[in-house]
Structure formats: C-alpha cells, structure tokens
C-alpha atoms as a PDB file:
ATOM      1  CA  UNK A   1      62.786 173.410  88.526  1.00  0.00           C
ATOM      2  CA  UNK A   2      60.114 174.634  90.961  1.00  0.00           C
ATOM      3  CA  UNK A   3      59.979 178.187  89.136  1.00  0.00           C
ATOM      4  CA  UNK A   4      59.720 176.583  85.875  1.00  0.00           C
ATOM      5  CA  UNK A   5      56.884 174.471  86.992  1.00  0.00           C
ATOM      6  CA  UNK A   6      55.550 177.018  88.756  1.00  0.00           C
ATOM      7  CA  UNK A   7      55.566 179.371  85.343  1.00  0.00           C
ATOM      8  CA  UNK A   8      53.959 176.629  83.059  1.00  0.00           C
ATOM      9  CA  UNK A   9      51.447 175.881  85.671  1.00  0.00           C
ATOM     10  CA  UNK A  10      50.678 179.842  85.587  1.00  0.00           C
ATOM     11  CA  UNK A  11      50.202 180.056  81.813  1.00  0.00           C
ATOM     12  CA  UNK A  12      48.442 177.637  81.613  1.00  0.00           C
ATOM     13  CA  UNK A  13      45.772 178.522  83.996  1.00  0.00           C
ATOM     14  CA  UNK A  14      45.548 182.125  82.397  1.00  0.00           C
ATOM     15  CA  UNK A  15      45.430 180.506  78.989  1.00  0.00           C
ATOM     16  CA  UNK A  16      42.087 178.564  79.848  1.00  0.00           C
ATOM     17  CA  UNK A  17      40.703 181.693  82.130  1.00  0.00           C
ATOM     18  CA  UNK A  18      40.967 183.972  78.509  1.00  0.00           C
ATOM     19  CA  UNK A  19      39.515 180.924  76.837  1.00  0.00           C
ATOM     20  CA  UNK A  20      36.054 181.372  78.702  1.00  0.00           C
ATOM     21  CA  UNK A  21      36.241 185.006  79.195  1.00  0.00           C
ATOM     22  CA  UNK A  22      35.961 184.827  75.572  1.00  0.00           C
ATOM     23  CA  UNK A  23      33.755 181.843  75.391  1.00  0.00           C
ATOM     24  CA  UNK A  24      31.228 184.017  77.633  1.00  0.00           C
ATOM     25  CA  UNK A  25      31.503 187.308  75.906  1.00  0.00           C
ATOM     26  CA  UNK A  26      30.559 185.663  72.561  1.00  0.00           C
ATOM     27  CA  UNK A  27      27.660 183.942  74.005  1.00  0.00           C
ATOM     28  CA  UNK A  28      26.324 187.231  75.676  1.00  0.00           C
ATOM     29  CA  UNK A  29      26.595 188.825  72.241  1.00  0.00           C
ATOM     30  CA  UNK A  30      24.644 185.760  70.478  1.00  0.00           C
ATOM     31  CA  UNK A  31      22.198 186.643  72.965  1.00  0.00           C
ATOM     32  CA  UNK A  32      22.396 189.851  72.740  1.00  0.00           C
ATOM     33  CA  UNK A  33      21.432 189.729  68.991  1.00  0.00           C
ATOM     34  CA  UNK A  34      18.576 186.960  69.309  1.00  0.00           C
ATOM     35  CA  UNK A  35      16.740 188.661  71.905  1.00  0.00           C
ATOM     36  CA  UNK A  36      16.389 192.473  69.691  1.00  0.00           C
ATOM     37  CA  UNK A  37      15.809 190.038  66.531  1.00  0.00           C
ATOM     38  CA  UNK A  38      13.274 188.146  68.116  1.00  0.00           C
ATOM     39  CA  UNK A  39      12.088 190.135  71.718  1.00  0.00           C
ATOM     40  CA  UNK A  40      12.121 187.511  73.668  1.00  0.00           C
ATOM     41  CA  UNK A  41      12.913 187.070  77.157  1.00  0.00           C
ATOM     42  CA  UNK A  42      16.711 186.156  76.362  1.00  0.00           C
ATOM     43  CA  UNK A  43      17.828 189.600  77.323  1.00  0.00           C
ATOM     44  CA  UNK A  44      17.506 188.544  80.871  1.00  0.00           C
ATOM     45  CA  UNK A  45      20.781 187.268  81.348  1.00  0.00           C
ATOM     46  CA  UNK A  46      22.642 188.933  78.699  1.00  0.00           C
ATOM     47  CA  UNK A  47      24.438 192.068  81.393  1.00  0.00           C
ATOM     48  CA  UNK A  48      25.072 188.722  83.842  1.00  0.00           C
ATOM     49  CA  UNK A  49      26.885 187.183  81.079  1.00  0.00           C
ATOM     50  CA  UNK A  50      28.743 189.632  80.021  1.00  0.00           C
ATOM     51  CA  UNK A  51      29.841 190.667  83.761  1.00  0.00           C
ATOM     52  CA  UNK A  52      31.441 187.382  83.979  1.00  0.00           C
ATOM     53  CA  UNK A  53      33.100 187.731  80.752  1.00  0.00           C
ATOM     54  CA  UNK A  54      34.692 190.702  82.226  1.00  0.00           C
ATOM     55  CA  UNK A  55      35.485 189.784  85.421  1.00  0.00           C
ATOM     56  CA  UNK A  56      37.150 186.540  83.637  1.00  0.00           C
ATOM     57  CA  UNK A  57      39.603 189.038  81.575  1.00  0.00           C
ATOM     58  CA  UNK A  58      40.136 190.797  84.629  1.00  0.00           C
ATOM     59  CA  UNK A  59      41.318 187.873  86.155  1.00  0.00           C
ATOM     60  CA  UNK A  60      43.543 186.623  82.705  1.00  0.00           C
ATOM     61  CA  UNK A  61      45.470 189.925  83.212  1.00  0.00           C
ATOM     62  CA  UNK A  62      46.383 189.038  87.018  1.00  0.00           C
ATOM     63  CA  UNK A  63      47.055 185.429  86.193  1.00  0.00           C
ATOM     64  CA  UNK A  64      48.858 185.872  82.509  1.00  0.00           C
ATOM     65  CA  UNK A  65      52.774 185.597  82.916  1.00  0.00           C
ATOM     66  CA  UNK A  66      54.648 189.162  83.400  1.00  0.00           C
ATOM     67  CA  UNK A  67      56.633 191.044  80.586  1.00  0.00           C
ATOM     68  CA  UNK A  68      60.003 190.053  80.873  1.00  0.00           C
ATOM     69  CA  UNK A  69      61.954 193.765  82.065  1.00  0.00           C
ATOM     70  CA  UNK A  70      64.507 193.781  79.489  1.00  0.00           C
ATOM     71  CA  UNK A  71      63.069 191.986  76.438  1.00  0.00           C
ATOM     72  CA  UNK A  72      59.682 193.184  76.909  1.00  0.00           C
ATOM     73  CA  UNK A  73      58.783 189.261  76.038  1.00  0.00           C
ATOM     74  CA  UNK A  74      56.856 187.154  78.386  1.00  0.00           C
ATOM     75  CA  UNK A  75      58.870 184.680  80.860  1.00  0.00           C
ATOM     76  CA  UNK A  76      58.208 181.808  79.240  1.00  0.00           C
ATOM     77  CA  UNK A  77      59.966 178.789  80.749  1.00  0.00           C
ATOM     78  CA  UNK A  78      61.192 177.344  77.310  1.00  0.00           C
ATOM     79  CA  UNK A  79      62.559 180.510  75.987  1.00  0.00           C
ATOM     80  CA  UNK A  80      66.262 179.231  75.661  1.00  0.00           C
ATOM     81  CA  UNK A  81      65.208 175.543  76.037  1.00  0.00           C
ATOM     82  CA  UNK A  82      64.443 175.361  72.229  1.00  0.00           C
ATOM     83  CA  UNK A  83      67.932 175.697  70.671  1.00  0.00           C
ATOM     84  CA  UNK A  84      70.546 176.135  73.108  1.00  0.00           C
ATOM     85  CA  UNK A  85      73.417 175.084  70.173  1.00  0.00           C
ATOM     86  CA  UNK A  86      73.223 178.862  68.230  1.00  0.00           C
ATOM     87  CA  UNK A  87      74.372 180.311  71.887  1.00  0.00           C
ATOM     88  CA  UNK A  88      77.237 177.418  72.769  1.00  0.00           C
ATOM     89  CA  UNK A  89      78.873 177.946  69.249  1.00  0.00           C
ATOM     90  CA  UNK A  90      79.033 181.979  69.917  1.00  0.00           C
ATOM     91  CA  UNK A  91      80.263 181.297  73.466  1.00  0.00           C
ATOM     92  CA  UNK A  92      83.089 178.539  72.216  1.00  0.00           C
ATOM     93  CA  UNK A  93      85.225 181.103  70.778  1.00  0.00           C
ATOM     94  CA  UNK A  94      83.387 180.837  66.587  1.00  0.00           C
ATOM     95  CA  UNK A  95      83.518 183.908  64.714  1.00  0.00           C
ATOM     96  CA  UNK A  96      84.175 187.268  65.169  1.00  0.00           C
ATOM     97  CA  UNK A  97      81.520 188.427  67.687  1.00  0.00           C
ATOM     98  CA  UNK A  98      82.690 185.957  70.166  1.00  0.00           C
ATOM     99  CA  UNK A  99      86.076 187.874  70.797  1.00  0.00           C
ATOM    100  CA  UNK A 100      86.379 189.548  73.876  1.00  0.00           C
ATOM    101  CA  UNK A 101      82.794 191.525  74.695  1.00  0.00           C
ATOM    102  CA  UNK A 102      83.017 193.774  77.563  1.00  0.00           C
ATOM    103  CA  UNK A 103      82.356 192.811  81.051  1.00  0.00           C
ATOM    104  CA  UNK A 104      79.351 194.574  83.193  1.00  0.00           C
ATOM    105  CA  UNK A 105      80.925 197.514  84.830  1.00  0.00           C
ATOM    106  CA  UNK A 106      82.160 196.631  87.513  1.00  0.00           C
ATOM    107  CA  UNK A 107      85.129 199.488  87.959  1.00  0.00           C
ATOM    108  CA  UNK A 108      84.607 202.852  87.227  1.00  0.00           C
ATOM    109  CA  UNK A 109      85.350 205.186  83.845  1.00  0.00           C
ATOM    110  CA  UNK A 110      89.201 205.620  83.313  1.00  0.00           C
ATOM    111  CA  UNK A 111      90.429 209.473  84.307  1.00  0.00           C
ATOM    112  CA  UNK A 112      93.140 209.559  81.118  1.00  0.00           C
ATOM    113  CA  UNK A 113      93.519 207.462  77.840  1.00  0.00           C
ATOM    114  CA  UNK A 114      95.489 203.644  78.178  1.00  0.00           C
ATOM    115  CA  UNK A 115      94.698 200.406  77.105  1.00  0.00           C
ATOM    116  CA  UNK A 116      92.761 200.252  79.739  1.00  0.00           C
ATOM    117  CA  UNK A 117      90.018 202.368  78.119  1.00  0.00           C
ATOM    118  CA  UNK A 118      89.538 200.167  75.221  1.00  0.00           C
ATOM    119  CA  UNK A 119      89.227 197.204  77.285  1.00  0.00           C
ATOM    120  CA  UNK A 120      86.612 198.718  79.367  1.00  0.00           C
ATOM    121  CA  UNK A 121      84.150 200.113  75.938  1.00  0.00           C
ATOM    122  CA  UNK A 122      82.113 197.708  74.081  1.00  0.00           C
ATOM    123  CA  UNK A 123      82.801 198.029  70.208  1.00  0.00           C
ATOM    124  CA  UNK A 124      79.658 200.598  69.379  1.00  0.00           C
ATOM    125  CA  UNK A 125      81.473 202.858  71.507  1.00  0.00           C
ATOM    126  CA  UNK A 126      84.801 202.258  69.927  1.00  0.00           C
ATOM    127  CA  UNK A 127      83.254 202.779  66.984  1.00  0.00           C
ATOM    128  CA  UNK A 128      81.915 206.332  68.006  1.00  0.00           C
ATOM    129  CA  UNK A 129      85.476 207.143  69.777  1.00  0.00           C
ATOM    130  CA  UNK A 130      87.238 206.397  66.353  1.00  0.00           C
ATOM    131  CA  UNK A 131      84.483 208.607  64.127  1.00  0.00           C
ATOM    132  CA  UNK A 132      84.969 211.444  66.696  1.00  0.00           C
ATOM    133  CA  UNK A 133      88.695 210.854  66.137  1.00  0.00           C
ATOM    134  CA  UNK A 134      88.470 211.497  62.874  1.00  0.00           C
ATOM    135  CA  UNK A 135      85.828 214.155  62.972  1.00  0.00           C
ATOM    136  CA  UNK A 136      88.850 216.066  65.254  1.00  0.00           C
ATOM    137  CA  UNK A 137      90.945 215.785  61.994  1.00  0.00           C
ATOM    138  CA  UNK A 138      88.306 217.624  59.579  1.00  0.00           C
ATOM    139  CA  UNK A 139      86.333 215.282  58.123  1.00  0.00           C
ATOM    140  CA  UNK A 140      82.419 214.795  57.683  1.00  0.00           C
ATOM    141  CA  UNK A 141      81.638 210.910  59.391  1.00  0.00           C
ATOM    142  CA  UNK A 142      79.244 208.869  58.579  1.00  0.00           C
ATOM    143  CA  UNK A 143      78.661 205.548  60.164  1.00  0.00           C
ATOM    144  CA  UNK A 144      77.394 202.409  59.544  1.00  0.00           C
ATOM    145  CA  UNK A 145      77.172 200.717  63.223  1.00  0.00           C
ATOM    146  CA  UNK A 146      75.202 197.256  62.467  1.00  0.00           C
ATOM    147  CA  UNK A 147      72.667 195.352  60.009  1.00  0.00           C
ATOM    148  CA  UNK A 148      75.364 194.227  56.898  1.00  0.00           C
ATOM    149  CA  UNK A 149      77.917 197.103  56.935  1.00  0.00           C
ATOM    150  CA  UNK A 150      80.139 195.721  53.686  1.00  0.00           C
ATOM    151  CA  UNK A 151      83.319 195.912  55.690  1.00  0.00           C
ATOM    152  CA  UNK A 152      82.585 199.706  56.419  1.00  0.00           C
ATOM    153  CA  UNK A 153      82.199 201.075  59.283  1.00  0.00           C
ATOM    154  CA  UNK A 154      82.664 204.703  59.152  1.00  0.00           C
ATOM    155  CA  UNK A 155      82.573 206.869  55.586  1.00  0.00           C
ATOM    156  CA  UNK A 156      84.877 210.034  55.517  1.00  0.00           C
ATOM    157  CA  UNK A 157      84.096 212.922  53.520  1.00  0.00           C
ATOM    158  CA  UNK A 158      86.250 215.901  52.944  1.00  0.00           C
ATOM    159  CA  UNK A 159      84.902 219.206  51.526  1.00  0.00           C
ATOM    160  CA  UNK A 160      87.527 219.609  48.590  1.00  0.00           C
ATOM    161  CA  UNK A 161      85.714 215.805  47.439  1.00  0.00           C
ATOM    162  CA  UNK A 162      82.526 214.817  46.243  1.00  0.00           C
ATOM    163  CA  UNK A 163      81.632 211.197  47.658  1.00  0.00           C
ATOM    164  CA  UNK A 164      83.531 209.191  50.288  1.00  0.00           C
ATOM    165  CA  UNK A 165      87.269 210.530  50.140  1.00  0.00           C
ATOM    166  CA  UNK A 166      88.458 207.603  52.262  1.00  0.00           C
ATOM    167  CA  UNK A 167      86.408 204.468  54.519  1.00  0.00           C
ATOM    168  CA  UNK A 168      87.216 202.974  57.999  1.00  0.00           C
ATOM    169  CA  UNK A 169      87.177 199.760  59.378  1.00  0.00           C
ATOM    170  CA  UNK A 170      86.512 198.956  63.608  1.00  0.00           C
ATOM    171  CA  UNK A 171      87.774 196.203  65.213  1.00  0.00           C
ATOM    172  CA  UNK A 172      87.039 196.251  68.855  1.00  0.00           C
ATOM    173  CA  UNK A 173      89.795 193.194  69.742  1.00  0.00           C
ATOM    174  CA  UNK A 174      91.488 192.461  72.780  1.00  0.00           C
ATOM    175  CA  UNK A 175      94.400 189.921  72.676  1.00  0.00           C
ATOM    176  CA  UNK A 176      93.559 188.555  68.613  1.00  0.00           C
ATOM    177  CA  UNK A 177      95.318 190.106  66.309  1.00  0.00           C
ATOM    178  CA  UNK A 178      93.959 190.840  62.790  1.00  0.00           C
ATOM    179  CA  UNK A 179      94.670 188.813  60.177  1.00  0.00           C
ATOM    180  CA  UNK A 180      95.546 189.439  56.469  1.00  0.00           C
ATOM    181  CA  UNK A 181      92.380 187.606  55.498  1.00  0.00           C
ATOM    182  CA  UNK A 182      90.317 190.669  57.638  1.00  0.00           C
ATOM    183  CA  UNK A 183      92.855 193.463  55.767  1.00  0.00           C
ATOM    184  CA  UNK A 184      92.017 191.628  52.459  1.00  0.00           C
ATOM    185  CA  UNK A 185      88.655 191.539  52.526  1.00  0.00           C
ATOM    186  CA  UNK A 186      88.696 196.033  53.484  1.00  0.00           C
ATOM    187  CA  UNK A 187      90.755 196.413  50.663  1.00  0.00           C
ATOM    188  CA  UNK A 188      87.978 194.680  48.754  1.00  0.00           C
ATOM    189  CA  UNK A 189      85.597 196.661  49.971  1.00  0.00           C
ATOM    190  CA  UNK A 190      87.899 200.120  49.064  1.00  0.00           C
ATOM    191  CA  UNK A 191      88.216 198.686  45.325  1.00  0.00           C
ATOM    192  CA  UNK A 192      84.535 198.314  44.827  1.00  0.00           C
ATOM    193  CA  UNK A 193      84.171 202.045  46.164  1.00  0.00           C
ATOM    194  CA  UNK A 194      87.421 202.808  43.685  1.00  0.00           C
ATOM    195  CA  UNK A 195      89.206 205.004  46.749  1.00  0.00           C
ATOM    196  CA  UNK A 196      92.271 205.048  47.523  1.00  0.00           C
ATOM    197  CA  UNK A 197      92.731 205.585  51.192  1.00  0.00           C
ATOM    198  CA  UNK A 198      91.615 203.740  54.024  1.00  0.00           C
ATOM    199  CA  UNK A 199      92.131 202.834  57.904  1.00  0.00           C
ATOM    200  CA  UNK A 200      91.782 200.181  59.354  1.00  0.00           C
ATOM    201  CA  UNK A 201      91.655 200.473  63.288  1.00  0.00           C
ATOM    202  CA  UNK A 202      91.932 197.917  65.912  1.00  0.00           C
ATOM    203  CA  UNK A 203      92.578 197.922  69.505  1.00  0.00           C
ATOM    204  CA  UNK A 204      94.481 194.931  69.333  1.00  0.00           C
ATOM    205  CA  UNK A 205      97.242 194.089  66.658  1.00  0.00           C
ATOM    206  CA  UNK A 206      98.206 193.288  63.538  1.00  0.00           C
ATOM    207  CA  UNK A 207      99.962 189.983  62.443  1.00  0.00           C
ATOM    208  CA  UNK A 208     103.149 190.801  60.304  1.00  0.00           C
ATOM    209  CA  UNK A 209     101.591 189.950  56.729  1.00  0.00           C
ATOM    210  CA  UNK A 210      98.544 191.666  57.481  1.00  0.00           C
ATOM    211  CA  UNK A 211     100.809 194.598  58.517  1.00  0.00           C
ATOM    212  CA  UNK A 212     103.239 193.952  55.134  1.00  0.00           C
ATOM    213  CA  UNK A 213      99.701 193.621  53.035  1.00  0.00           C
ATOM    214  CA  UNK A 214      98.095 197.142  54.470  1.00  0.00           C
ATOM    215  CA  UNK A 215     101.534 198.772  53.437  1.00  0.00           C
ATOM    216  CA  UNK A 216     101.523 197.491  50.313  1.00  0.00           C
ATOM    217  CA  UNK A 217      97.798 198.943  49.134  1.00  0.00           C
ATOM    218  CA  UNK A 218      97.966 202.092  51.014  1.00  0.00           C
ATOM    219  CA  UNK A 219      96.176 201.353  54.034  1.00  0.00           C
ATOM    220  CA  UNK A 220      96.964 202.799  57.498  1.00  0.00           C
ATOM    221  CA  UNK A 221      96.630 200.114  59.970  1.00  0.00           C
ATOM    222  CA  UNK A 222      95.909 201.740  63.288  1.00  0.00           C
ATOM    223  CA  UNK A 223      96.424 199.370  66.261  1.00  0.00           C
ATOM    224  CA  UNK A 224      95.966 199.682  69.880  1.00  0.00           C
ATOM    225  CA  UNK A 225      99.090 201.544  70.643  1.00  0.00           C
ATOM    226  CA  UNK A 226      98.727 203.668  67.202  1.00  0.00           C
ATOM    227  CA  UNK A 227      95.226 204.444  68.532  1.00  0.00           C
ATOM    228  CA  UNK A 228      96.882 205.960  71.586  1.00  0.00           C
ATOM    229  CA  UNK A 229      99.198 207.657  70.222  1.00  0.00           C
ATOM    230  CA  UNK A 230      96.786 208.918  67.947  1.00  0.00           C
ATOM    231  CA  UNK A 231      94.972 210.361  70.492  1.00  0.00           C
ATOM    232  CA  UNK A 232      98.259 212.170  72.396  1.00  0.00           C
ATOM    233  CA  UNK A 233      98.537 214.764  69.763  1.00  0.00           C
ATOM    234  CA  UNK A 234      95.288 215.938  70.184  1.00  0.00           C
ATOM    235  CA  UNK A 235      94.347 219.453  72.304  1.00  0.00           C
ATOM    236  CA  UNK A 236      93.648 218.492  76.074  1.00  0.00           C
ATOM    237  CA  UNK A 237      90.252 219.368  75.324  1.00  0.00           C
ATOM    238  CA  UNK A 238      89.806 217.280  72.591  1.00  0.00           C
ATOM    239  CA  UNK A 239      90.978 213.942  74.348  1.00  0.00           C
ATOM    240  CA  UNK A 240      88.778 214.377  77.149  1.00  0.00           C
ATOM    241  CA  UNK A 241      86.103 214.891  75.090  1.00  0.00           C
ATOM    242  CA  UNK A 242      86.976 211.918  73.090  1.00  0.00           C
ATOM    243  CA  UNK A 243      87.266 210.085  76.776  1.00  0.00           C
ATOM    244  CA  UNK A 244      83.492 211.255  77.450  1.00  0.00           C
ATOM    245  CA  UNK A 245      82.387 209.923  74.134  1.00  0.00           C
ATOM    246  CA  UNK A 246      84.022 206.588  74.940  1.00  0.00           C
ATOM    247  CA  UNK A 247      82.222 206.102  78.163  1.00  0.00           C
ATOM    248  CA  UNK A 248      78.958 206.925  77.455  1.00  0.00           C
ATOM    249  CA  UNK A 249      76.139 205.958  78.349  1.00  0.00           C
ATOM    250  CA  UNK A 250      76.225 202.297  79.549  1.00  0.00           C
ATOM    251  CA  UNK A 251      79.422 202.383  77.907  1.00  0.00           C
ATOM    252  CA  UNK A 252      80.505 198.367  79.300  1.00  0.00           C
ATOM    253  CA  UNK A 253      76.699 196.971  77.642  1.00  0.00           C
ATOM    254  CA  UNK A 254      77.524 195.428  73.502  1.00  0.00           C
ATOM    255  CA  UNK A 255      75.168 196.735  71.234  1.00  0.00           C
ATOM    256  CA  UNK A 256      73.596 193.669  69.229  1.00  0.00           C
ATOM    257  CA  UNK A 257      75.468 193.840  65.522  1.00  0.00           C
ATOM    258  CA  UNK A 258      72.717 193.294  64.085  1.00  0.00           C
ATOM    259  CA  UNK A 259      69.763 195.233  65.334  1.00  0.00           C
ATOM    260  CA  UNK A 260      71.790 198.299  67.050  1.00  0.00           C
ATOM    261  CA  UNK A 261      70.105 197.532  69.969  1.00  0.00           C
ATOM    262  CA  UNK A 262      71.632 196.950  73.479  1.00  0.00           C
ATOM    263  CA  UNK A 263      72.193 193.167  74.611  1.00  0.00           C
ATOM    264  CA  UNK A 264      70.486 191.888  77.829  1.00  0.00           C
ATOM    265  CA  UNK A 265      72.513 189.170  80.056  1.00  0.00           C
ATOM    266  CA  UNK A 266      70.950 186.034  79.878  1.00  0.00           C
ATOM    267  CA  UNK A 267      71.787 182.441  80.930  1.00  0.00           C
ATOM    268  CA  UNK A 268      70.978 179.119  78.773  1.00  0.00           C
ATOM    269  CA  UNK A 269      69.997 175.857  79.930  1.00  0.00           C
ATOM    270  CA  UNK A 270      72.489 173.286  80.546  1.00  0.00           C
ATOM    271  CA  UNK A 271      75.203 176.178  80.056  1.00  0.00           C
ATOM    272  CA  UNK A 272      77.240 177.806  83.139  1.00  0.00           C
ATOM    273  CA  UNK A 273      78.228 180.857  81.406  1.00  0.00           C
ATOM    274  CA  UNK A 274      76.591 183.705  80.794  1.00  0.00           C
ATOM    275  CA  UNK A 275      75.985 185.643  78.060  1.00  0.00           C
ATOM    276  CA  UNK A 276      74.472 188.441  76.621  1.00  0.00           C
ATOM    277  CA  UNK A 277      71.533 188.292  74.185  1.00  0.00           C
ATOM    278  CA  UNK A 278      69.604 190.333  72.018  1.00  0.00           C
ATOM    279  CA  UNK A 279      66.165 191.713  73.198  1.00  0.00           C
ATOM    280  CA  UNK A 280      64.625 190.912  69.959  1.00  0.00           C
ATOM    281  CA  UNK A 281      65.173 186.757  70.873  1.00  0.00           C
ATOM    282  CA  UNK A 282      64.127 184.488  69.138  1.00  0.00           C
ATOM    283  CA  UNK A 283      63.787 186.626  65.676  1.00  0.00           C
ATOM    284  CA  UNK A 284      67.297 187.422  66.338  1.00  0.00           C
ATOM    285  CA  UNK A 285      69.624 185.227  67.542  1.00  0.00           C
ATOM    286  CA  UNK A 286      73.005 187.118  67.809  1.00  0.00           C
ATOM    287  CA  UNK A 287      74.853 186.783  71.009  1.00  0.00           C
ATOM    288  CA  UNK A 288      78.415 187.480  72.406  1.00  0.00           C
ATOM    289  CA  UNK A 289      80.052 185.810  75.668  1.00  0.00           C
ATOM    290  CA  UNK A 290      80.115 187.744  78.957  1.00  0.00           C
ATOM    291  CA  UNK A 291      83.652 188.789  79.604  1.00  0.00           C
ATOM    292  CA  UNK A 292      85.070 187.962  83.100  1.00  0.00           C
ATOM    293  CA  UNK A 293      85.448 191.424  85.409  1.00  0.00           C
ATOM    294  CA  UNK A 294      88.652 193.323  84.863  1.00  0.00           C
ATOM    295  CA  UNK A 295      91.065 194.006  87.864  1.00  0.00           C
END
C-alpha cells in the first residue's frame, strides 16, 4: 500500500508542476506579444517568466512517474486495478491460451531431443521447430504466427505446385489432448483452401475420435511422440539444428497470440498467481498463466 500511495502522491504532484510550467510559458508568450505590439515596458519580465516555465518542466521530468522497463508504459498504480476479471478467467483454465505456457527458465537448454524439449519451448518456438521440420523435408514454409491465423499456422509449398500444396496446424499442449472439435474445425479450414493434405501437430495427444476423424479425411495427426520420432530420422546435423531453433532466443518467454510480441510477467490485484501479460496492456488484453518450474 505504501508504494501505491507513494506513486499516486508522485503523479500527482508532477501533474500540477506541468500544469504551471505551462500556465507560465503561455503567459510569457502573451507578454511577449503585447509588449512588440504595443512597446511597452511589459518585456521586462518576459525572460524571468519564461525561466520559470523552464525550470518548472525541468522539474515535471524529475517528478513525472518512470517508464515501466518492459511495457514502456508508465507505473501507474491502477494499471491492473481496473478489470482484474479478463486475467482470472485466462488463469482459471478458459480457452485455449490458458493451457500449459512455459515456465521462466529456470533449467538449462536440453543437449538431445525428448519430451522434455517441448515442455521447456513456448508455442512460437514450436511453431518455428515444426516449419523447420518441414522445411528439412523440401518444402517452401510460410507462417502465420499470431493476429487471426484461420486455423493455419504454417503454409507448405512444393515446387511441382502452384499455391499451398498442403497447411499445418500447431498445438503447443502439454497433458490436454486434442479434441475432434479442434481436428474438425482444420479440416474446415483445408476445404475452404480445397487441398487435400494436411498435419496437424501437437505435443500432446490425440483423443481416439479425433484420431479416427484425422484418418478418415486424410490428415496426419502428429503427436508428441510422432513429433519425436519425426525428428529421429533426420541427419545428426539436422536435429541439432532443429534443437538450436527450438531454444532460441528467450526460448521459455510466450509470444502474445495476438500481437507477436513477447509477454512480460505481471501480477494482478487481489490474485496470487502470476502471469504473463502483453506489453501492449490495456489495448490488448491477452494473457496466459505462469507455469510452475520444471524439475
């Protein structure tokens, strides 16, 4: 409570010191202009005027709360005080984003490929792992990392095709399995682009009818294990390159699925959990849970 008091009392101050450093600068330019209209004696005080208006901003820009280091916002005291609900129904376990984020790094990169590699990435870098992947097989990747992807994540293109020869969908789960409603709604997605072939890659599992409904409409559903496998038949070379891809960067740190950016850890009012929100707060409100430290 005392910082927060502290911070409004701060603010406020610099708010009323800007107020008269502007106050003052106005008035020296009123004077200013009456005393070259008229050439009277009101130029006197006009440089004593404005000096104070200076010194006044001088002061605003000690006083004025600093930028906030990740957000590049100002610390204001109510910045998760307005609407703490948005961040308690990501953090309850609603919706997709709320599954399993990474945690903050506490153990170092993996030296070969295992489960533990996927539980260790956040899902941009999945993403970029499984478009490498496929890059290793031959084909042109495109991807489509945030904003309103369609249920595409990553366009293949072959050189014997013109247009998309086949899409892939990313789903960077640990211990939910995909549903049939998620393999539905891809195969939706590979209608509307009339293709035939598809993937649909997750680093969890699949339930059984989700599994049944992927055979059924020609899609290859690529789980954890699959993944891994995968990855075995590639050259030495090419896995640890595909390791170095996975862990790049601040490889543990989710990218915001809507802006591309990466997340900051923040804490909300009322709440004991962390969790990790996007710089560009409040104009976007997308946040994921922080994931308890791996052993």
């Amino acid at each position: 409570m005392r910082t927060r008091k502290t911070g409004q009392v701060k603010k406020d101050a610099s708010r009323k010191v800007l107020a008269m450093a502007i106050s003052l600068l106005g008035m020296g330019v009123l004077l200013l202009s009456l005393s070259l209209s008229l050439g009277s004696s009101l130029l006197a005080p006009v440089p004593y005027v404005f000096l104070t208006g200076f010194g006044l901003l001088v002061l605003y820009a000690v006083l004025r709360p600093a930028p906030d280091r990740h957000s590049g916002q100002r610390n204001e005291p109510t910045l998760f005080g307005k609407d703490t609900t948005v961040f308690a129904s990501r953090m309850d376990g609603e919706g997709e984003e709320s599954a399993f984020p990474p945690h903050r790094g506490e153990r170092p990169p993996a030296t070969d490929w295992s489960p533990r590699v996927f539980e260790d990435i956040e899902w941009r870098r999945f993403e970029a792992l499984c478009a490498s992947l496929f890059g290793q097989a031959g084909f042109e990747t495109r991807a489509q990392s945030h904003g309103a992807d369609g249920g595409v994540d990553i366009w293949l293109y072959s050189q014997h095709a013109e247009g998309p020869a086949a899409v892939v969908q990313c789903k960077h789960w640990l211990g939910k399995p995909v549903g049939v409603k998620e393999m539905r709604e891809f195969y939706g997605v590979m209608a509307s682009h009339k293709l035939q072939r598809g993937t649909f890659a997750a680093t969890s599992t699949f339930t059984e009818e989700a599994r049944r409904f992927a055979k059924d409409n020609g899609i290859s559903a690529l789980d954890g294990q699959g993944l891994l496998a995968l990855i075995s038949t590639r050259t030495p070379a090419q896995q640890e390159s595909l390791l170095a891809i996975a862990y790049e960067g601040e490889y543990w740190r989710p990218t915001c699925a809507s802006c591309g950016v990466k997340m900051v850890e923040r804490s909300a009012r009322g709440k004991s959990r962390p969790f990790w929100g996007c710089v560009h707060f409040p104009g976007c409100r997308f946040t994921l849970p922080v994931r308890a430290p791996a052993v």
